[in-house]
N, C-alpha and C. Protein backbone atom coordinates (compact mmCIF):
# COMPACT_ATOMS: atom_id res chain seq x y z
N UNK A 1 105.80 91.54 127.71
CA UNK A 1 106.27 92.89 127.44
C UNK A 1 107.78 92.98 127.41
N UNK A 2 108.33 92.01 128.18
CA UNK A 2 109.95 92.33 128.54
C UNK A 2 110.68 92.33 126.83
N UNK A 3 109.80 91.33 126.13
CA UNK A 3 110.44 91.26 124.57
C UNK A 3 110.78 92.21 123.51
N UNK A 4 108.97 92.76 124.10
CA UNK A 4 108.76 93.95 123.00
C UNK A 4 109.69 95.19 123.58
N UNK A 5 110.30 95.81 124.62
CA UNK A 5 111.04 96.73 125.14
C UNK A 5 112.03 97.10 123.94
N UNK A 6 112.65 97.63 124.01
CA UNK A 6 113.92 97.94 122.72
C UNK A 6 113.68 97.69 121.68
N UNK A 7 112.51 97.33 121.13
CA UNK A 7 112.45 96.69 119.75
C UNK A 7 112.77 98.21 119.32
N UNK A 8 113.79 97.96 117.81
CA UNK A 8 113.74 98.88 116.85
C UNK A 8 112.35 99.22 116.05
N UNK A 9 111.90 100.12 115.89
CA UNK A 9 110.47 100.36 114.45
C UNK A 9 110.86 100.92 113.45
N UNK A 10 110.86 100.18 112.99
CA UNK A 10 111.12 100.60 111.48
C UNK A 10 109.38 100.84 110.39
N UNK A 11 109.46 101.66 109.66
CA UNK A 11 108.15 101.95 108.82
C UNK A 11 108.39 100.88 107.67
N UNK A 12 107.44 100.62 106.95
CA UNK A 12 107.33 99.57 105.63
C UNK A 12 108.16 100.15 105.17
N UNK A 13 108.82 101.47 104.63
CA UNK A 13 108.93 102.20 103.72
C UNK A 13 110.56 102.20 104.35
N UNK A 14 110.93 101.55 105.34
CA UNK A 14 112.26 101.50 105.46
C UNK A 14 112.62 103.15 106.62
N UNK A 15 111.90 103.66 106.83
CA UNK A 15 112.56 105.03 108.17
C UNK A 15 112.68 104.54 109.34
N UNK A 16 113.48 104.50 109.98
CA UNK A 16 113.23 104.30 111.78
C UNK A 16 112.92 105.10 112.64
N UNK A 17 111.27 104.71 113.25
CA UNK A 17 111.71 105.55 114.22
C UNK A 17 112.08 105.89 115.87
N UNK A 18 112.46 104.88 115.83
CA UNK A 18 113.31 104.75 117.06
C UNK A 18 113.18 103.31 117.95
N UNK A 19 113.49 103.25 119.09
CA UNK A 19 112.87 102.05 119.92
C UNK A 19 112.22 101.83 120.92
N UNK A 20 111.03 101.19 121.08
CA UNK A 20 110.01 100.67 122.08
C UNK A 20 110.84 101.06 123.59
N UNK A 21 110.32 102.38 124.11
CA UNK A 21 110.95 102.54 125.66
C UNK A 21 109.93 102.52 126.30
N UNK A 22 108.35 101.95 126.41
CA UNK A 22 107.68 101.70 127.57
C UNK A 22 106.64 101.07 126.57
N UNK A 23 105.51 100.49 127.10
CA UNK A 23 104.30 100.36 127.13
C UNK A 23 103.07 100.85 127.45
N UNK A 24 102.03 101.13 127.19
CA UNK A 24 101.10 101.65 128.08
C UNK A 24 99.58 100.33 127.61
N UNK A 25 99.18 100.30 128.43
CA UNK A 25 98.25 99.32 128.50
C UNK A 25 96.81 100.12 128.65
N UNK A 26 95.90 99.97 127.28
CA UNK A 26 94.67 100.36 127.92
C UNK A 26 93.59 99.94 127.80
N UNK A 27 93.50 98.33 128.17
CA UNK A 27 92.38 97.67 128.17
C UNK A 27 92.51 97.15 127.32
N UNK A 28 91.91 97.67 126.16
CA UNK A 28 91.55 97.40 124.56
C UNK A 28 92.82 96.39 123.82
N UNK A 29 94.10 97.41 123.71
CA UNK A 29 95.48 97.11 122.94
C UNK A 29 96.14 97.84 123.47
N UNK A 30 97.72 97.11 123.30
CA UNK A 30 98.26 97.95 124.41
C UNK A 30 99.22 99.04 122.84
N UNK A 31 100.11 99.89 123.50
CA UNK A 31 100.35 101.63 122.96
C UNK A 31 101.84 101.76 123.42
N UNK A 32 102.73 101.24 122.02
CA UNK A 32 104.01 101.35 122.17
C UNK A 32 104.57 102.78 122.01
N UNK A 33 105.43 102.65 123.24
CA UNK A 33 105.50 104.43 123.20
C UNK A 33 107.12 104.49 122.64
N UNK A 34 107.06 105.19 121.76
CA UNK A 34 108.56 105.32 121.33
C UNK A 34 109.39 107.08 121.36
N UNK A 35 110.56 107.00 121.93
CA UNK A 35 111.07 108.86 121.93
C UNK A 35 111.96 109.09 120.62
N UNK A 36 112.15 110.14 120.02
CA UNK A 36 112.78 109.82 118.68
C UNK A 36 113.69 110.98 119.26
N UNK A 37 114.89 111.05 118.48
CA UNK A 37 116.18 111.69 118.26
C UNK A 37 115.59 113.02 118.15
N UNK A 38 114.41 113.32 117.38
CA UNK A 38 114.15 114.82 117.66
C UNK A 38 113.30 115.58 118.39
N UNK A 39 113.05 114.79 119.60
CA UNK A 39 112.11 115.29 120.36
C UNK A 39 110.98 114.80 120.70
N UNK A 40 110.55 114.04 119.44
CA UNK A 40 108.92 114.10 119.42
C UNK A 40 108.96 112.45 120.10
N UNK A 41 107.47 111.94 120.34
CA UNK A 41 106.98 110.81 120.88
C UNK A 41 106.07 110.03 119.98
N UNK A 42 106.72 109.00 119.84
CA UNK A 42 105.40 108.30 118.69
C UNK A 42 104.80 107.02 119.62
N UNK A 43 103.41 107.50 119.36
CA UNK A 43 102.49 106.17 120.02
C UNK A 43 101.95 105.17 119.09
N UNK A 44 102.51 104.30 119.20
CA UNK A 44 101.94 103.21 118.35
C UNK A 44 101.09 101.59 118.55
N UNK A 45 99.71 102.18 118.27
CA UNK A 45 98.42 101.04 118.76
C UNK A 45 99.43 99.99 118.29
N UNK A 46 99.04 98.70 119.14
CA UNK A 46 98.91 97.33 118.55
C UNK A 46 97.88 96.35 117.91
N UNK A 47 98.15 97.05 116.72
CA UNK A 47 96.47 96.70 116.14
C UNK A 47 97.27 96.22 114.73
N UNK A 48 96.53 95.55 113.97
CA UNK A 48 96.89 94.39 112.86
C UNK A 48 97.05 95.73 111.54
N UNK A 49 96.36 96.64 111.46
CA UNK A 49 96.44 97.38 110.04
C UNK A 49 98.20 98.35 110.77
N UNK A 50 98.50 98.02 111.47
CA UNK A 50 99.38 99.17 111.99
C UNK A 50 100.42 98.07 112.23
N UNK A 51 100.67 97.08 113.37
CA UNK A 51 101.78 96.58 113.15
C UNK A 51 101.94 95.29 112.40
N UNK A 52 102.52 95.08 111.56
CA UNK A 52 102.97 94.14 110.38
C UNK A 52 103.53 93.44 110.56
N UNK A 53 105.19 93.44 111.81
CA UNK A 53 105.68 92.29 111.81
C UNK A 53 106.28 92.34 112.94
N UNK A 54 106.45 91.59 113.87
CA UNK A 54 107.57 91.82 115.27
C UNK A 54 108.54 90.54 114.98
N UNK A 55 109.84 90.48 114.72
CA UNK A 55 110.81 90.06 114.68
C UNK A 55 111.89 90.19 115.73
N UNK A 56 111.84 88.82 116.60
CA UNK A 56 112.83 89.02 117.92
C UNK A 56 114.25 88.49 117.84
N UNK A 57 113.96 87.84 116.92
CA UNK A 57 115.86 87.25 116.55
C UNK A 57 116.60 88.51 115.86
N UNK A 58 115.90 89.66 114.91
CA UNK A 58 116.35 90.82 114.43
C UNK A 58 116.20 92.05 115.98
N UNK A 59 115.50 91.74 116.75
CA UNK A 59 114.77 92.80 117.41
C UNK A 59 114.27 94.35 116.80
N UNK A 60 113.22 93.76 115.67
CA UNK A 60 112.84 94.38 115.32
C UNK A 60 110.97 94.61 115.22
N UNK A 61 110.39 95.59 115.03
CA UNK A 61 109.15 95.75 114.44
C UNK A 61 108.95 96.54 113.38
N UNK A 62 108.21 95.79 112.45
CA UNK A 62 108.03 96.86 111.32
C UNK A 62 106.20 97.26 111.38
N UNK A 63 106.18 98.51 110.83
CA UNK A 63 105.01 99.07 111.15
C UNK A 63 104.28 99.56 109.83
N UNK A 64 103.08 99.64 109.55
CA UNK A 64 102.24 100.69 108.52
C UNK A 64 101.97 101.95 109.22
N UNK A 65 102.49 102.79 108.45
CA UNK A 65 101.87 104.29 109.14
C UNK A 65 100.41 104.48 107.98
N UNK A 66 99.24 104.55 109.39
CA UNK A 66 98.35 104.97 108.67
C UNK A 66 97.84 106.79 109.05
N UNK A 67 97.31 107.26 108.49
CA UNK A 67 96.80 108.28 108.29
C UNK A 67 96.49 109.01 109.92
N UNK A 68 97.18 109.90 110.05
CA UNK A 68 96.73 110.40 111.62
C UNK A 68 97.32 110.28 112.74
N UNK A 69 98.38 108.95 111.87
CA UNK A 69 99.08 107.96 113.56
C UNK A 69 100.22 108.90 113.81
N UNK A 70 101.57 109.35 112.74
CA UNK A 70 102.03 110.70 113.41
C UNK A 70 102.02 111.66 113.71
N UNK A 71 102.40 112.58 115.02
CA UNK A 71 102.46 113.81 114.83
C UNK A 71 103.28 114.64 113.83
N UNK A 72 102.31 115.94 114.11
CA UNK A 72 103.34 116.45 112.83
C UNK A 72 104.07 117.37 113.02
């Protein structure tokens, strides 16, 4: 976990939205919790249709947003 912490997320489509400030673990996959500049909280499963790439020499992750995964 200590890796994934700060990672930047970036969407396929090139938006950021912000960086990995905790984890939550629930059994299954664990649920990157990210706070964004405007308030809101994005949870993001670790699941293969959703994250695409984790890059630690960039410290980055890039993600698919699928259908449902943000709030709105």
């Amino acid at each position: 976990h200590h890796q994934i912490l700060g990672l930047r997320v970036v969407t396929d489509k090139g938006e950021e939205l912000g960086r990995i400030a905790s984890i939550l673990e629930t059994g299954s996959t664990d649920v990157y919790v990210i706070p964004s500049a405007n308030g809101k909280e994005y949870l993001i499963p670790n699941i293969l249709p959703v994250v695409k790439e984790i890059n630690l020499e960039t410290r980055e992750m890039r993600i698919h947003l699928i259908d449902g995964l943000l709030p709105d």
